[in-house]
PDBML (XML) file of the C-alpha atoms, coordinates in Angstrom:
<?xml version="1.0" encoding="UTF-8" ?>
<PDBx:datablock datablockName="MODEL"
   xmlns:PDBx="http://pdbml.pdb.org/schema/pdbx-v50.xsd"
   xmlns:xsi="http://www.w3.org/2001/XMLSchema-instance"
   xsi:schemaLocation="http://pdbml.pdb.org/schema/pdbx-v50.xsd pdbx-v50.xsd">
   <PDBx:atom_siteCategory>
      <PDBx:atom_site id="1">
         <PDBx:B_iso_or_equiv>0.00</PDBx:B_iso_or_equiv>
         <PDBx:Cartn_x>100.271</PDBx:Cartn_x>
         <PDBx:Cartn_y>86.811</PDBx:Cartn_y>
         <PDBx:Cartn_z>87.258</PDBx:Cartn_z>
         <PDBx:auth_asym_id>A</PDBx:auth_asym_id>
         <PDBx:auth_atom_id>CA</PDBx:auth_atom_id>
         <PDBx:auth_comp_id>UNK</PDBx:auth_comp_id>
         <PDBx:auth_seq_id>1</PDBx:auth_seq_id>
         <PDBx:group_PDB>ATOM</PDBx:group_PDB>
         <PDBx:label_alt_id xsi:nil="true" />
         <PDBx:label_asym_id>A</PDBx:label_asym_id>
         <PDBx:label_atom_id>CA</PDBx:label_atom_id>
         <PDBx:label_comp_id>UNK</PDBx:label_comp_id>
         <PDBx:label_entity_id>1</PDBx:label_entity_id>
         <PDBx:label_seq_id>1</PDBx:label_seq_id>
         <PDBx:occupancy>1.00</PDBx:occupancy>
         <PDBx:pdbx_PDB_model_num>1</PDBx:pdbx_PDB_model_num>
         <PDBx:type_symbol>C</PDBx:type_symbol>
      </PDBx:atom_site>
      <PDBx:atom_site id="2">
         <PDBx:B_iso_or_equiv>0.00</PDBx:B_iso_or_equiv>
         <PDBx:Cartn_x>101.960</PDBx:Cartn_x>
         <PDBx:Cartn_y>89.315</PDBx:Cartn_y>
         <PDBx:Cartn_z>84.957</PDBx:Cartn_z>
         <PDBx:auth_asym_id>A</PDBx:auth_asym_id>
         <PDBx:auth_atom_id>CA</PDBx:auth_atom_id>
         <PDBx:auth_comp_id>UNK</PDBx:auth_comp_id>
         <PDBx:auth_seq_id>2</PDBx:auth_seq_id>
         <PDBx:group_PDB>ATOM</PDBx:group_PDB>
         <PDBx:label_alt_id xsi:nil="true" />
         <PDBx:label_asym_id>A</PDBx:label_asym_id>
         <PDBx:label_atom_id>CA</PDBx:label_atom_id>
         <PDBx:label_comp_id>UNK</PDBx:label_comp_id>
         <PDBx:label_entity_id>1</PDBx:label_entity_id>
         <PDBx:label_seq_id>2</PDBx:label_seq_id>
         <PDBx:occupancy>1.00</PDBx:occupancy>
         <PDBx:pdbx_PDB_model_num>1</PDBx:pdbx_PDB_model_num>
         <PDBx:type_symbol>C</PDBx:type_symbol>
      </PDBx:atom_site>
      <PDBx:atom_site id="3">
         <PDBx:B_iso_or_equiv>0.00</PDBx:B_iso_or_equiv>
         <PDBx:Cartn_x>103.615</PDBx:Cartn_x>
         <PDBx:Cartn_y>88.955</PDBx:Cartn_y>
         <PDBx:Cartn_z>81.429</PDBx:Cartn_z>
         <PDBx:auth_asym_id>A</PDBx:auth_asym_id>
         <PDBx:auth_atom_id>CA</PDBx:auth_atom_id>
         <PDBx:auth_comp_id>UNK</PDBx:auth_comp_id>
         <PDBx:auth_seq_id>3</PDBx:auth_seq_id>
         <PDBx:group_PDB>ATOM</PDBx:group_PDB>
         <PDBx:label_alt_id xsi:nil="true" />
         <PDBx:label_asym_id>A</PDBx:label_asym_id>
         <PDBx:label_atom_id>CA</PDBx:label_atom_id>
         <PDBx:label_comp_id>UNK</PDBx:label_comp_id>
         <PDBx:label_entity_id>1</PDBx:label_entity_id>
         <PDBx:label_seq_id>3</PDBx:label_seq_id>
         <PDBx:occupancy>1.00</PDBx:occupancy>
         <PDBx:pdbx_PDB_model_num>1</PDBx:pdbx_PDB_model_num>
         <PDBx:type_symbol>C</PDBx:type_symbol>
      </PDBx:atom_site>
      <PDBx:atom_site id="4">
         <PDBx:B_iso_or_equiv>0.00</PDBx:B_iso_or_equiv>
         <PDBx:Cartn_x>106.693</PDBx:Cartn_x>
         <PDBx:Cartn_y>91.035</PDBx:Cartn_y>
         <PDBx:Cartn_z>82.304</PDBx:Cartn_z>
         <PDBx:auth_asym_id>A</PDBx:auth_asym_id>
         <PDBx:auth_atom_id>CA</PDBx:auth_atom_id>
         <PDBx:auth_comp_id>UNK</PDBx:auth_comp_id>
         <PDBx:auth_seq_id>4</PDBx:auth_seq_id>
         <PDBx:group_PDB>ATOM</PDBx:group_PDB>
         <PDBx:label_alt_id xsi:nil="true" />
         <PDBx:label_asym_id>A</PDBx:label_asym_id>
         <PDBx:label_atom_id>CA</PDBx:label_atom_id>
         <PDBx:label_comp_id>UNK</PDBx:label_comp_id>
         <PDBx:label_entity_id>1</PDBx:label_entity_id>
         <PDBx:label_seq_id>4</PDBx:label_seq_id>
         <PDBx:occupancy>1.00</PDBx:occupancy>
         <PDBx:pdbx_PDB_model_num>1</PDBx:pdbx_PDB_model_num>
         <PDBx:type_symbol>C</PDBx:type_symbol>
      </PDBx:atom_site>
      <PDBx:atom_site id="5">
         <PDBx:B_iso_or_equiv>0.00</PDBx:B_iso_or_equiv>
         <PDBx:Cartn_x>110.050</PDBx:Cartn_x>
         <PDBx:Cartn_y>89.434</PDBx:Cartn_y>
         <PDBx:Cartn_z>81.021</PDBx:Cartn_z>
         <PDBx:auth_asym_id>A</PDBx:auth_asym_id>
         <PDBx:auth_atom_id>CA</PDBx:auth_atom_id>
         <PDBx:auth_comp_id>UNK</PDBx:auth_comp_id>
         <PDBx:auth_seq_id>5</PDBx:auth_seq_id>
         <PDBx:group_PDB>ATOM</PDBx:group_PDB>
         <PDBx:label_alt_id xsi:nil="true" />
         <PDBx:label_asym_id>A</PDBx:label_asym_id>
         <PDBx:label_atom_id>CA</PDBx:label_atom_id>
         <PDBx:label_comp_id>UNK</PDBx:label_comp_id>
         <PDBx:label_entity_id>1</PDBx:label_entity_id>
         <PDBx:label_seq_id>5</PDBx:label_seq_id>
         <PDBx:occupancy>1.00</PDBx:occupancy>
         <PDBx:pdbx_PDB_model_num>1</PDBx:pdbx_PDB_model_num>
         <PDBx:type_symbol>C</PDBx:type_symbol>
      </PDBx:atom_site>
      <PDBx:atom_site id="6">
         <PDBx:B_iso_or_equiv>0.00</PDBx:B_iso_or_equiv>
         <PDBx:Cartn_x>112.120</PDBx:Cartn_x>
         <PDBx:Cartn_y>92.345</PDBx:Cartn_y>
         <PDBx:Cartn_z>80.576</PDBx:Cartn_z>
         <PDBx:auth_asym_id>A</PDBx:auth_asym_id>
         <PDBx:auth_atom_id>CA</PDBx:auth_atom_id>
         <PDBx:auth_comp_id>UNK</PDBx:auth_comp_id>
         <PDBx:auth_seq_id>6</PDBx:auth_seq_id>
         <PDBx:group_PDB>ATOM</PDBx:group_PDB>
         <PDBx:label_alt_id xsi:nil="true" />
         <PDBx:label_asym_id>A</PDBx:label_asym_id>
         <PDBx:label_atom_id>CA</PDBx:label_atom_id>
         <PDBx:label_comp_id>UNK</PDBx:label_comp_id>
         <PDBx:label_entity_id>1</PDBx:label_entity_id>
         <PDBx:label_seq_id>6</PDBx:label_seq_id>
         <PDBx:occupancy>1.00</PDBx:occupancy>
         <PDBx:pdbx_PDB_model_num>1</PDBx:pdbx_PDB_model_num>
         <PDBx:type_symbol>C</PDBx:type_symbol>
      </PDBx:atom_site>
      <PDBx:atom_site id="7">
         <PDBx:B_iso_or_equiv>0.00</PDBx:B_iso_or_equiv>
         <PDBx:Cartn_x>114.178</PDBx:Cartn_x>
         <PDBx:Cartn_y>93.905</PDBx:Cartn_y>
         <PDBx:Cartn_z>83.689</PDBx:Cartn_z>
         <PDBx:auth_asym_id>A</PDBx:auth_asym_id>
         <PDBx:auth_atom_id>CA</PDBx:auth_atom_id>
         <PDBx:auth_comp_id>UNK</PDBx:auth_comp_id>
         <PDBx:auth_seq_id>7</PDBx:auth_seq_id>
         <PDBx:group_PDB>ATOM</PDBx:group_PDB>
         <PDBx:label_alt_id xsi:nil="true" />
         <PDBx:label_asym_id>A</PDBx:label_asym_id>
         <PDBx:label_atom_id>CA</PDBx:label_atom_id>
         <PDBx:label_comp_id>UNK</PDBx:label_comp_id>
         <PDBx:label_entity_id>1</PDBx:label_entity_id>
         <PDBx:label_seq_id>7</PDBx:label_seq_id>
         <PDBx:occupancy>1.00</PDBx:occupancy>
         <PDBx:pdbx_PDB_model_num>1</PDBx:pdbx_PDB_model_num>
         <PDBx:type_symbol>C</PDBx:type_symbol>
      </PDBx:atom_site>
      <PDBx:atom_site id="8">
         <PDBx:B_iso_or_equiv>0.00</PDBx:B_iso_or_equiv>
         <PDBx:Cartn_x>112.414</PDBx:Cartn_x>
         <PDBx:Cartn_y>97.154</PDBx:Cartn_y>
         <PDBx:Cartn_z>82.941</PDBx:Cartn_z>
         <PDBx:auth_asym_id>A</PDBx:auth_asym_id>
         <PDBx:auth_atom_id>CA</PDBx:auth_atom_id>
         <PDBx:auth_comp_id>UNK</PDBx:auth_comp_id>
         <PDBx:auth_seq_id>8</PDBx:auth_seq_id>
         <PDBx:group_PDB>ATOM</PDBx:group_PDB>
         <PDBx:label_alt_id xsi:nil="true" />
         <PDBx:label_asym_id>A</PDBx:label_asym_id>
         <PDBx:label_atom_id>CA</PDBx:label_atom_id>
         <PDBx:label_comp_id>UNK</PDBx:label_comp_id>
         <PDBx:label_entity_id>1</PDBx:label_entity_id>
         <PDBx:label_seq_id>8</PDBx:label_seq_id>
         <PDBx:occupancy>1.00</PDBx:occupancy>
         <PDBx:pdbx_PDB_model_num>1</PDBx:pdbx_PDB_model_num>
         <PDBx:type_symbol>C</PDBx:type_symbol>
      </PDBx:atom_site>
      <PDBx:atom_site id="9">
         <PDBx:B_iso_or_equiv>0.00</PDBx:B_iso_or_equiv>
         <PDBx:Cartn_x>109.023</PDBx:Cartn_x>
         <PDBx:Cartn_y>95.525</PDBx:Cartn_y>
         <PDBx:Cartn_z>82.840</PDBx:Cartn_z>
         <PDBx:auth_asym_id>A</PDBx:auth_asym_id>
         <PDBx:auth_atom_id>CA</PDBx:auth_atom_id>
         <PDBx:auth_comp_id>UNK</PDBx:auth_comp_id>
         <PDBx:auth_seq_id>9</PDBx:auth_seq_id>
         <PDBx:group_PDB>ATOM</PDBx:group_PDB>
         <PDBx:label_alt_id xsi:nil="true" />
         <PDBx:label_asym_id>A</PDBx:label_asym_id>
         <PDBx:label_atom_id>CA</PDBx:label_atom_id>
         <PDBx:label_comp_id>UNK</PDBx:label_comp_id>
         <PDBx:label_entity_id>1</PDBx:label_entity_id>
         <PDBx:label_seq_id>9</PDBx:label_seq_id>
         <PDBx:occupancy>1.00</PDBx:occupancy>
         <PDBx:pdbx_PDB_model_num>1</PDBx:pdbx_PDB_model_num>
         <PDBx:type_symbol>C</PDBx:type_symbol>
      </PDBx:atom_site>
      <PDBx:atom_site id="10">
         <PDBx:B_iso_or_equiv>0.00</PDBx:B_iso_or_equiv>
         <PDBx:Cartn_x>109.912</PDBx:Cartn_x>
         <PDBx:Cartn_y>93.724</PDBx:Cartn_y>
         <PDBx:Cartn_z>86.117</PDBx:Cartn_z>
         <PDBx:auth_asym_id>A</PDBx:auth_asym_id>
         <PDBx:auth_atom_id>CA</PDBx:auth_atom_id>
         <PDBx:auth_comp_id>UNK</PDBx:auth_comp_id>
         <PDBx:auth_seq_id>10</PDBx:auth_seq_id>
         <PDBx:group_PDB>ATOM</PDBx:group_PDB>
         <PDBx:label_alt_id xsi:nil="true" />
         <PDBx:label_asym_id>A</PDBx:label_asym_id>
         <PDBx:label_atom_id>CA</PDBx:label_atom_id>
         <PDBx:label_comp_id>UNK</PDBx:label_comp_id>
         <PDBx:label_entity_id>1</PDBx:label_entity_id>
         <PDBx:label_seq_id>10</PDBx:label_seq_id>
         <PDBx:occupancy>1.00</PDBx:occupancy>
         <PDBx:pdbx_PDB_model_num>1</PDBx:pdbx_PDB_model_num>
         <PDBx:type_symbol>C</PDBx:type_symbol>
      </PDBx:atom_site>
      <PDBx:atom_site id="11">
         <PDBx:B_iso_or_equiv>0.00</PDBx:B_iso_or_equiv>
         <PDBx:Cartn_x>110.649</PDBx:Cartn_x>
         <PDBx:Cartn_y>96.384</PDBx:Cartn_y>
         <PDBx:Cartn_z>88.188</PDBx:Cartn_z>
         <PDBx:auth_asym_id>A</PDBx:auth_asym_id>
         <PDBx:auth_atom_id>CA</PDBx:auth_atom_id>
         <PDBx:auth_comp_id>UNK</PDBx:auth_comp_id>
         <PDBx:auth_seq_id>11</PDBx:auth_seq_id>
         <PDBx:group_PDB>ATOM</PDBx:group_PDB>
         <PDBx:label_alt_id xsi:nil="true" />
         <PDBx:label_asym_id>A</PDBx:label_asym_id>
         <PDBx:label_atom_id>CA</PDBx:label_atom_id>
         <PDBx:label_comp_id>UNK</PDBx:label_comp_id>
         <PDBx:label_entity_id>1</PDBx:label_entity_id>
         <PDBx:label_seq_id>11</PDBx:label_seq_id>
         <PDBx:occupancy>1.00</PDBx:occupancy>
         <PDBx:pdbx_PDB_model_num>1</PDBx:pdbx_PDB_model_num>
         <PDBx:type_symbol>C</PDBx:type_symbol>
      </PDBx:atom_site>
      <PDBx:atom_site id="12">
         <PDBx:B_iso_or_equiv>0.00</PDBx:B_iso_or_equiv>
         <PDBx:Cartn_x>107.551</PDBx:Cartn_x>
         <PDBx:Cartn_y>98.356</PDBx:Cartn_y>
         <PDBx:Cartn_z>87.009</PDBx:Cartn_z>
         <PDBx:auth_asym_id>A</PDBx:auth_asym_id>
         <PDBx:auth_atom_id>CA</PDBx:auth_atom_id>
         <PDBx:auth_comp_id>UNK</PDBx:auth_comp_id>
         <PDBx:auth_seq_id>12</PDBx:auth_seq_id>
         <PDBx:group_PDB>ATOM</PDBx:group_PDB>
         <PDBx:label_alt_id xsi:nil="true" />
         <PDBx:label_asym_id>A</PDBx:label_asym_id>
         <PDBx:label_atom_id>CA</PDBx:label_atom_id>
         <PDBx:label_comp_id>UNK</PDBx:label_comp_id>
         <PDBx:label_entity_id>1</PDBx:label_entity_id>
         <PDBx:label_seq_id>12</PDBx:label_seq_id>
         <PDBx:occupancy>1.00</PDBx:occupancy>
         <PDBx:pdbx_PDB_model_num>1</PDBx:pdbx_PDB_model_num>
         <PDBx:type_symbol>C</PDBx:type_symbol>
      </PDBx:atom_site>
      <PDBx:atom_site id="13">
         <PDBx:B_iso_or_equiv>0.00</PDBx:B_iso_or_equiv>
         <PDBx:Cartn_x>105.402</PDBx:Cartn_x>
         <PDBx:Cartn_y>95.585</PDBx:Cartn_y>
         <PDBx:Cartn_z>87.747</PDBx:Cartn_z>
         <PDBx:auth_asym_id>A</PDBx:auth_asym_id>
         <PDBx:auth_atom_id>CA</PDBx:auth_atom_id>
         <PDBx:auth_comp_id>UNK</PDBx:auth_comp_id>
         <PDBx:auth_seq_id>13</PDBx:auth_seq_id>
         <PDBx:group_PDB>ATOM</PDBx:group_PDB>
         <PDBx:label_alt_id xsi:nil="true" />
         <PDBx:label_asym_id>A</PDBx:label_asym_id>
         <PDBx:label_atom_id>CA</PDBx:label_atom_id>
         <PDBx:label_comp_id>UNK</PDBx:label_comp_id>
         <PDBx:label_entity_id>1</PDBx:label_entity_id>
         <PDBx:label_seq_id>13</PDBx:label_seq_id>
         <PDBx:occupancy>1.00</PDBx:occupancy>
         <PDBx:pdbx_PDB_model_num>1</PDBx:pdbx_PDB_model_num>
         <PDBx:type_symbol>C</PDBx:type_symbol>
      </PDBx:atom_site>
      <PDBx:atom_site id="14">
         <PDBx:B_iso_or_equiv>0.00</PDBx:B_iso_or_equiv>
         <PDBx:Cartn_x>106.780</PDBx:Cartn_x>
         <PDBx:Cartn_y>95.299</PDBx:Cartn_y>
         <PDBx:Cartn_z>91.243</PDBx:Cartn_z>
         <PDBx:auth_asym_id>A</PDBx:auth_asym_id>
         <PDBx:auth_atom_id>CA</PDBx:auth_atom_id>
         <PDBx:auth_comp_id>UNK</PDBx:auth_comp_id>
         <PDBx:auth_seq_id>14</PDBx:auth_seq_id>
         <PDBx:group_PDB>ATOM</PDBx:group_PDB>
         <PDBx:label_alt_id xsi:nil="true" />
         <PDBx:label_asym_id>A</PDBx:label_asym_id>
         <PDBx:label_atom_id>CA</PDBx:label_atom_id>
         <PDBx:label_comp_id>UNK</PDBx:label_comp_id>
         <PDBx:label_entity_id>1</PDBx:label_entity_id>
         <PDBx:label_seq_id>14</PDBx:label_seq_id>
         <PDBx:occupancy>1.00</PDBx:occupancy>
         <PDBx:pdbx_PDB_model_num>1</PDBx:pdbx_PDB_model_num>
         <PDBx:type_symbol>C</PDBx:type_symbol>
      </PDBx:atom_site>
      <PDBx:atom_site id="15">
         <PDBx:B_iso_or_equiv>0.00</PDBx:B_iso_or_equiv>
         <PDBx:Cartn_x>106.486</PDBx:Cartn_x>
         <PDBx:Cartn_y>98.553</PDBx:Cartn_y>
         <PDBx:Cartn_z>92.177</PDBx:Cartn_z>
         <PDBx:auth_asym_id>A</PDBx:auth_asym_id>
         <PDBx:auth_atom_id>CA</PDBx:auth_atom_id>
         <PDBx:auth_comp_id>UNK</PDBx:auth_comp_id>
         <PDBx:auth_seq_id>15</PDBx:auth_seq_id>
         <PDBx:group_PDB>ATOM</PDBx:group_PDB>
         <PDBx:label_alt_id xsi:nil="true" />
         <PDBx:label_asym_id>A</PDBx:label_asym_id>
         <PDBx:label_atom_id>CA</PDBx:label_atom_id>
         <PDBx:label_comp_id>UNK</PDBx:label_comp_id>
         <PDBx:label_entity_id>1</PDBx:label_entity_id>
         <PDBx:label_seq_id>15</PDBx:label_seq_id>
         <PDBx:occupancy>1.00</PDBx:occupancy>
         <PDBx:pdbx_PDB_model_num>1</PDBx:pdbx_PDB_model_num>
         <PDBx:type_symbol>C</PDBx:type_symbol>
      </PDBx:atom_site>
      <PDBx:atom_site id="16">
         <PDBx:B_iso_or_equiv>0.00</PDBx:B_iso_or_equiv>
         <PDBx:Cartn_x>103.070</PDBx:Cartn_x>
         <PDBx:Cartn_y>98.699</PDBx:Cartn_y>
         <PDBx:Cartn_z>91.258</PDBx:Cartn_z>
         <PDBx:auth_asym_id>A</PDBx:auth_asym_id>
         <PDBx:auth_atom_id>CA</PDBx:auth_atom_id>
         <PDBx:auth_comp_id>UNK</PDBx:auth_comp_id>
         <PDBx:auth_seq_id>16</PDBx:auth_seq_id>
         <PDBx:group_PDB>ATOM</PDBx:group_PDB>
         <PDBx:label_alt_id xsi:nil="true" />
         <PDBx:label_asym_id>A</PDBx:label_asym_id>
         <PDBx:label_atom_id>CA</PDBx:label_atom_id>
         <PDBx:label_comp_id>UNK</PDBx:label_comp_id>
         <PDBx:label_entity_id>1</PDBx:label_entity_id>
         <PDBx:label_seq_id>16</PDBx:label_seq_id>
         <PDBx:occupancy>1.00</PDBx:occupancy>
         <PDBx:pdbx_PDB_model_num>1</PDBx:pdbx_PDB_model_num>
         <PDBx:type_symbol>C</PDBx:type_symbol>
      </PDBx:atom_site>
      <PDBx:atom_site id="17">
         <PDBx:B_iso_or_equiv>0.00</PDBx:B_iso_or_equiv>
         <PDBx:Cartn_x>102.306</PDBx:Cartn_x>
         <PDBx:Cartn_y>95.428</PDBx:Cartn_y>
         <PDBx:Cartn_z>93.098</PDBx:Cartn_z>
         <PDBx:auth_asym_id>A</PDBx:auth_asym_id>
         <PDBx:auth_atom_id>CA</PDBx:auth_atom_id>
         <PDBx:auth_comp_id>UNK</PDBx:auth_comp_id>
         <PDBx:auth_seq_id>17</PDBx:auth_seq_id>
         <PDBx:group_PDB>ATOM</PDBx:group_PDB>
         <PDBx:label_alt_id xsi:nil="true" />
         <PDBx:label_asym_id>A</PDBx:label_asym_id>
         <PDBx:label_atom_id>CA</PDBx:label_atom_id>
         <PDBx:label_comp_id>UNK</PDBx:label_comp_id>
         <PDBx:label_entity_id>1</PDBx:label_entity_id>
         <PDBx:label_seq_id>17</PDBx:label_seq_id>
         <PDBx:occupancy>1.00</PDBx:occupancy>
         <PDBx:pdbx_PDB_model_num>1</PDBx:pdbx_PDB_model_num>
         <PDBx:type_symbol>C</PDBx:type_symbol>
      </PDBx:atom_site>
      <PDBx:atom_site id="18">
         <PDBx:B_iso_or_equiv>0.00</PDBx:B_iso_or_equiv>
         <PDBx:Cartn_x>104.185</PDBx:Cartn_x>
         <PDBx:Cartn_y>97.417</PDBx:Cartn_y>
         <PDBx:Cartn_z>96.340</PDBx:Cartn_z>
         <PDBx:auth_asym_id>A</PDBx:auth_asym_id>
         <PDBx:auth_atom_id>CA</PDBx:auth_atom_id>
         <PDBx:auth_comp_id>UNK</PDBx:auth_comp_id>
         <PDBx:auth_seq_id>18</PDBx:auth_seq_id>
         <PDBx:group_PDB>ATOM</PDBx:group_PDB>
         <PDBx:label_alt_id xsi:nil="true" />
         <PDBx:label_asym_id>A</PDBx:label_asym_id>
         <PDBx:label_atom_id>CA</PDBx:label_atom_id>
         <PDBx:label_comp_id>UNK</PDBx:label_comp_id>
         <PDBx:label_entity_id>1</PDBx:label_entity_id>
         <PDBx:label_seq_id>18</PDBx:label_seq_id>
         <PDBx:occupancy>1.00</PDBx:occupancy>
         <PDBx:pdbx_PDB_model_num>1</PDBx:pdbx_PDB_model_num>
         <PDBx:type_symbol>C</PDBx:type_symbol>
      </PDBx:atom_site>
      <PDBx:atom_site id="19">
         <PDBx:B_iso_or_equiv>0.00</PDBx:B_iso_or_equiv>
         <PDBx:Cartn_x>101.668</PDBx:Cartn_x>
         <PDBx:Cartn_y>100.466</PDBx:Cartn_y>
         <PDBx:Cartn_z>95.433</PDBx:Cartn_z>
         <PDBx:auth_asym_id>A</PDBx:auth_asym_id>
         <PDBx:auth_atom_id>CA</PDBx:auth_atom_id>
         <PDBx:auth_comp_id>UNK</PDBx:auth_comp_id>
         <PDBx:auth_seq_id>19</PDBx:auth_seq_id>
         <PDBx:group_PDB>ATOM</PDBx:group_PDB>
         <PDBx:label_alt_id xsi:nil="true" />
         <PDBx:label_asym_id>A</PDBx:label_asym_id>
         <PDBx:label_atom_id>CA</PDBx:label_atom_id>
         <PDBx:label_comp_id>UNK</PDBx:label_comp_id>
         <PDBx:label_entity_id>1</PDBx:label_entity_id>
         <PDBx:label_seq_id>19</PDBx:label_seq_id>
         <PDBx:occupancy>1.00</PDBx:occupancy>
         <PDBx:pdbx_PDB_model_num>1</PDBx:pdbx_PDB_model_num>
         <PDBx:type_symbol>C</PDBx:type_symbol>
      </PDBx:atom_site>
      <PDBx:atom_site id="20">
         <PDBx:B_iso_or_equiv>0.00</PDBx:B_iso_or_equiv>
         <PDBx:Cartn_x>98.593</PDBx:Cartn_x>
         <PDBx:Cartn_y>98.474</PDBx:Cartn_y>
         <PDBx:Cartn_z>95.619</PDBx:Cartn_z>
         <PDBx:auth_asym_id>A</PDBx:auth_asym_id>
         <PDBx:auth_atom_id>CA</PDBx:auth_atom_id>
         <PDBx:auth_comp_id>UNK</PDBx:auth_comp_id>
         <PDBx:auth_seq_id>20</PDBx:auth_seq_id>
         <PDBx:group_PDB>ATOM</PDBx:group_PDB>
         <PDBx:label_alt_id xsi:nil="true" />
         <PDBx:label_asym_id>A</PDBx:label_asym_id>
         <PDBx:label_atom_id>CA</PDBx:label_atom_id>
         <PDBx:label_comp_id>UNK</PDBx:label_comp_id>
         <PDBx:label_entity_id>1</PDBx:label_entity_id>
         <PDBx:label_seq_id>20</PDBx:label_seq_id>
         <PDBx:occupancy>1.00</PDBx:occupancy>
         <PDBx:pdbx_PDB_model_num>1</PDBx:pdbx_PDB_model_num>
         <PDBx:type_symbol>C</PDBx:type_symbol>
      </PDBx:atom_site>
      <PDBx:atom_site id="21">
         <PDBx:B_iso_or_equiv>0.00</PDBx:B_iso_or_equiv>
         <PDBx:Cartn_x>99.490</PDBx:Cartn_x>
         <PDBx:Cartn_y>96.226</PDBx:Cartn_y>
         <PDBx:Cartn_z>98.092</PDBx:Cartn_z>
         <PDBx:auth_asym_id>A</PDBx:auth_asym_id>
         <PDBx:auth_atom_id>CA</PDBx:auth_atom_id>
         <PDBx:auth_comp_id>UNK</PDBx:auth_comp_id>
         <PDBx:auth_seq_id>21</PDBx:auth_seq_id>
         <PDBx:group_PDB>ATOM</PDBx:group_PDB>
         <PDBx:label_alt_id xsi:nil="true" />
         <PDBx:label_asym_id>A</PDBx:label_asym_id>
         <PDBx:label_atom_id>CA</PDBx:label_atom_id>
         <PDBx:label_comp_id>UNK</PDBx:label_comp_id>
         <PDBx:label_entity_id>1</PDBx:label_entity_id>
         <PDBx:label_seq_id>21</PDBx:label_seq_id>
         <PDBx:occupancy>1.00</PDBx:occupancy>
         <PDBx:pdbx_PDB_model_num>1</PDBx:pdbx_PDB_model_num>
         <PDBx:type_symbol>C</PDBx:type_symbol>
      </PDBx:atom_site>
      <PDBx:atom_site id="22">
         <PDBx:B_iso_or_equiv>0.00</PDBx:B_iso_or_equiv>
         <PDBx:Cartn_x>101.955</PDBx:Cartn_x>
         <PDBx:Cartn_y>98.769</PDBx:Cartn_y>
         <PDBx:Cartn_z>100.480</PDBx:Cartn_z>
         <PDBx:auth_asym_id>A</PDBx:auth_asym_id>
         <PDBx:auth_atom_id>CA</PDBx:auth_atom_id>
         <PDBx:auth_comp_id>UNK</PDBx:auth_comp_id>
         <PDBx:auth_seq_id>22</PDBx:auth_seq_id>
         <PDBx:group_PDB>ATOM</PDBx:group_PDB>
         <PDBx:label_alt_id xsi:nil="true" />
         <PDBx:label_asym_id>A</PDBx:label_asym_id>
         <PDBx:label_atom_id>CA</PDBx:label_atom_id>
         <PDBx:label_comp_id>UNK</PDBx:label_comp_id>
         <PDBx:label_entity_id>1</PDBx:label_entity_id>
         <PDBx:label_seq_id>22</PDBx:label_seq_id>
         <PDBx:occupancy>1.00</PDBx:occupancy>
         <PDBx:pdbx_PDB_model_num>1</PDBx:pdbx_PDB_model_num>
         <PDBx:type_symbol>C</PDBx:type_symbol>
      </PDBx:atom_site>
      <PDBx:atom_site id="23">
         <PDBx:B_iso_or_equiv>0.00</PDBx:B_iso_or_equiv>
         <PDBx:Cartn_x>102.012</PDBx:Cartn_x>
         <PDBx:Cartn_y>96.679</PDBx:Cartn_y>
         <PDBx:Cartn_z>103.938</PDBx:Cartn_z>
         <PDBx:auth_asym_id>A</PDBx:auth_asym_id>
         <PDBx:auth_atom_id>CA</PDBx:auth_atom_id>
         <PDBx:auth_comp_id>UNK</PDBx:auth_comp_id>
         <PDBx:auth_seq_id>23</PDBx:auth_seq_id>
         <PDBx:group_PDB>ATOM</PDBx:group_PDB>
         <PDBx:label_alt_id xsi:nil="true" />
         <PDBx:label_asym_id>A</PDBx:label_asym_id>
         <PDBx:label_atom_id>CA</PDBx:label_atom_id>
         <PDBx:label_comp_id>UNK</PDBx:label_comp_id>
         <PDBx:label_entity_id>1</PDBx:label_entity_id>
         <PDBx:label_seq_id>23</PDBx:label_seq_id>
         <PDBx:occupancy>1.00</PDBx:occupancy>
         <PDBx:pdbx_PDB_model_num>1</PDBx:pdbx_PDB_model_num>
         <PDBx:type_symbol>C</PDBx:type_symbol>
      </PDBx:atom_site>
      <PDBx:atom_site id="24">
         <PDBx:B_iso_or_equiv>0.00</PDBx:B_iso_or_equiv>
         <PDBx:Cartn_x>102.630</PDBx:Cartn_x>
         <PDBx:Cartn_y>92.923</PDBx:Cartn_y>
         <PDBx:Cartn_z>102.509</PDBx:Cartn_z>
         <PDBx:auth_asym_id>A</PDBx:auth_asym_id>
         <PDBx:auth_atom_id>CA</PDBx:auth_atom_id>
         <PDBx:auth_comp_id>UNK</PDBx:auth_comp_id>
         <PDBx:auth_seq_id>24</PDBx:auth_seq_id>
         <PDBx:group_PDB>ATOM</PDBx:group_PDB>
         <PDBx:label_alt_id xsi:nil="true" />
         <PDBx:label_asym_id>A</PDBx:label_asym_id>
         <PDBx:label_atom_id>CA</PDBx:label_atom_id>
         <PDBx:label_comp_id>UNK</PDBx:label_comp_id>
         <PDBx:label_entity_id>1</PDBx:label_entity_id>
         <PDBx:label_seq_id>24</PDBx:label_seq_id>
         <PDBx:occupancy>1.00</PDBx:occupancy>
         <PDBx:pdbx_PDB_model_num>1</PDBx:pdbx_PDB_model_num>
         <PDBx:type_symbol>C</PDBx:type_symbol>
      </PDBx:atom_site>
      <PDBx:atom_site id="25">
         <PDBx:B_iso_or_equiv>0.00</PDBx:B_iso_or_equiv>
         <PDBx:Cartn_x>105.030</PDBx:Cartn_x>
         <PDBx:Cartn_y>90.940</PDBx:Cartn_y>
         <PDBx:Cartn_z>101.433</PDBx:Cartn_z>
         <PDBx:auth_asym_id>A</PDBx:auth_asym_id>
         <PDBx:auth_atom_id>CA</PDBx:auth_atom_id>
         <PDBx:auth_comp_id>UNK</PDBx:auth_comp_id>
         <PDBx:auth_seq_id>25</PDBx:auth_seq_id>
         <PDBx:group_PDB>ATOM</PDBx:group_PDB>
         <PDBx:label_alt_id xsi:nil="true" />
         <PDBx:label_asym_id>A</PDBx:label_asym_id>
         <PDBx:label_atom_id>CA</PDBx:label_atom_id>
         <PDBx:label_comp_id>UNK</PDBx:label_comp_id>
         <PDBx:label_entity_id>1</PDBx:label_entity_id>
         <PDBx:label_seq_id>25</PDBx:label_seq_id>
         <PDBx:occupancy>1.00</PDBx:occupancy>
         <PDBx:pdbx_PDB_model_num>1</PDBx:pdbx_PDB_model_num>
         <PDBx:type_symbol>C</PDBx:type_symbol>
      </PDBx:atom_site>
   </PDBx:atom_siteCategory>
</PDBx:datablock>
């Protein structure tokens, strides 16, 4: 769960969910 709500925020958030988790979808 994340707070984000702004398109910056967002796509941030998702690339640092893609960093940590690099192999899943």
């Amino acid at each position: 769960e994340d707070f984000a709500h702004h398109p910056t925020a967002i796509r941030v958030t998702l690339e640092a969910i893609r960093e940590r988790w690099p192999r899943r979808r």
